[in-house]
C-alpha atoms as a PDB file:
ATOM      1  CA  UNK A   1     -69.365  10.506 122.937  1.00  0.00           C
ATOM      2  CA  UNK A   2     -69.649  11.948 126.472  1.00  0.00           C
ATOM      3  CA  UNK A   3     -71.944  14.349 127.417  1.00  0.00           C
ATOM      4  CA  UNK A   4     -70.596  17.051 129.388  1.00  0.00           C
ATOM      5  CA  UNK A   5     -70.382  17.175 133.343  1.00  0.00           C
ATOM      6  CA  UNK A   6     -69.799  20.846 133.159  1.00  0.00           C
ATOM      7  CA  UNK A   7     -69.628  23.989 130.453  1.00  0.00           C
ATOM      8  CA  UNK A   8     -67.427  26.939 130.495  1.00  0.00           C
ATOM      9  CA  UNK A   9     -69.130  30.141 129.806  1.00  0.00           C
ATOM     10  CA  UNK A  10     -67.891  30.032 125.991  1.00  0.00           C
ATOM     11  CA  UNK A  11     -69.922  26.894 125.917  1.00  0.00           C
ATOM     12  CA  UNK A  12     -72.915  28.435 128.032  1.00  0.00           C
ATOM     13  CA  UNK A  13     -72.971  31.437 125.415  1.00  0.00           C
ATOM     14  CA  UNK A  14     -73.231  29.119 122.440  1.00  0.00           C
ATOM     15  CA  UNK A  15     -75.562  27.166 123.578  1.00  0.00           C
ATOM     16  CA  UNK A  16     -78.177  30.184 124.360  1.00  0.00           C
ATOM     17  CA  UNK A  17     -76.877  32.135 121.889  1.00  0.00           C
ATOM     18  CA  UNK A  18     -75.878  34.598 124.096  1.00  0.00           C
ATOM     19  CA  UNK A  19     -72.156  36.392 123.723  1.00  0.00           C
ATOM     20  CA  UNK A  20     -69.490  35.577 126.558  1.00  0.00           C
ATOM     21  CA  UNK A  21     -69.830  38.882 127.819  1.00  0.00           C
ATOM     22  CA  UNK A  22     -73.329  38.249 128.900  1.00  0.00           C
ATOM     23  CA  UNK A  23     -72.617  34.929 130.162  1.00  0.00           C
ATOM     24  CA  UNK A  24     -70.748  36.747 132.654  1.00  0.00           C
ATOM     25  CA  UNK A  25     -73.059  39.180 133.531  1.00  0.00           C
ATOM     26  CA  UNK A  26     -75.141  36.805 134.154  1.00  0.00           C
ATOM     27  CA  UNK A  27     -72.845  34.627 136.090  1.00  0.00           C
ATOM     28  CA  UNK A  28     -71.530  37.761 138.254  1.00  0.00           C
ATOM     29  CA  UNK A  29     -74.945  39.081 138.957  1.00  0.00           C
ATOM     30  CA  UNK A  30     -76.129  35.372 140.223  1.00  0.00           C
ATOM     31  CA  UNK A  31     -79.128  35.084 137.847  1.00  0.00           C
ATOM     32  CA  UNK A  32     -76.947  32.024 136.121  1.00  0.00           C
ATOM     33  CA  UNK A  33     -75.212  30.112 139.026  1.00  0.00           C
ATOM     34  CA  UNK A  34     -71.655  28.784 138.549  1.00  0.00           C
ATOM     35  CA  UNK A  35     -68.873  27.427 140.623  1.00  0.00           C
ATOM     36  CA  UNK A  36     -65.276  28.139 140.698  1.00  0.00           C
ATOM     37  CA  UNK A  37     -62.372  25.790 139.556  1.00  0.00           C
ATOM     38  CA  UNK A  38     -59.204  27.007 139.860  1.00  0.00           C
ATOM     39  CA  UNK A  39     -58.911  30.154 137.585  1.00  0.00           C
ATOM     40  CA  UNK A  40     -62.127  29.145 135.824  1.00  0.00           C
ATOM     41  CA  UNK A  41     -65.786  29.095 136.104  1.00  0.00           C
ATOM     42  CA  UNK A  42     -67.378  26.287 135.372  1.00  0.00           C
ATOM     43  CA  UNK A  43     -71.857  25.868 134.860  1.00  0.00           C
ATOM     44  CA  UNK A  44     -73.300  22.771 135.295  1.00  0.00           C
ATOM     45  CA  UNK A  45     -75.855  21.868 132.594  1.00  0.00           C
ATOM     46  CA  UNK A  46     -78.723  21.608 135.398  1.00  0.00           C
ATOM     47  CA  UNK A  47     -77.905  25.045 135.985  1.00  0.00           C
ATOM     48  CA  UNK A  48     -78.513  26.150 132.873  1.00  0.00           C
ATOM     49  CA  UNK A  49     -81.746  24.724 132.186  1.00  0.00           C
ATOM     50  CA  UNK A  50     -82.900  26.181 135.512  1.00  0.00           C
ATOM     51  CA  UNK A  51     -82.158  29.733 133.790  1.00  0.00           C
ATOM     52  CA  UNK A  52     -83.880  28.596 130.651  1.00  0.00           C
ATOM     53  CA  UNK A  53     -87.393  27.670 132.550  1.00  0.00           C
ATOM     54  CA  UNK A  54     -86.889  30.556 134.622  1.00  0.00           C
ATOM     55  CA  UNK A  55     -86.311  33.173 131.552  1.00  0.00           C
ATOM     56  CA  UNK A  56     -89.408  31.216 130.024  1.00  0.00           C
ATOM     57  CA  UNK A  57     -91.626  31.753 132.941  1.00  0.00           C
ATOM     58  CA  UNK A  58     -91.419  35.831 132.892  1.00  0.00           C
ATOM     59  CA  UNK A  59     -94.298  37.219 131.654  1.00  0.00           C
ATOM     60  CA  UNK A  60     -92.610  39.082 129.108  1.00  0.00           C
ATOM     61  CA  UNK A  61     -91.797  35.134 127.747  1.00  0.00           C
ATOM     62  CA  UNK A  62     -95.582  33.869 128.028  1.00  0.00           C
ATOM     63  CA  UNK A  63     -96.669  37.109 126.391  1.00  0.00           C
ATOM     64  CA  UNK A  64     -94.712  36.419 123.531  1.00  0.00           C
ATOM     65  CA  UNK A  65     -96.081  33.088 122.853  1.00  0.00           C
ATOM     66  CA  UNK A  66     -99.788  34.165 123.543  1.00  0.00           C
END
């Protein structure tokens, strides 16, 4: 099977566990980047990751795990 070249934000929200609703919050406020195609938005998976080790690296994350 393929891997993905691109999510949707449905997809995006699964994967993090997030709702769709964030997704887009996150999309809209440009703390998750995203491109347009067409009607839809589309995240590519680089993209997320880059949120992922961002979110990690807060210091509310490291405190967490210390």
């Amino acid at each position: 099977m393929l891997a993905p070249r691109w999510y949707t934000m449905a997809q995006v929200a699964e994967l993090l566990g997030y709702s769709v609703a964030k997704v887009k919050t996150l999309v809209y406020s440009g703390e998750l980047r995203s491109l347009k195609d067409g009607g839809n938005r589309r995240i590519l998976p680089q993209w997320v990751d880059e949120y992922v080790e961002r979110k990690a690296a807060e210091p509310e994350a490291l405190e967490l795990v210390g």
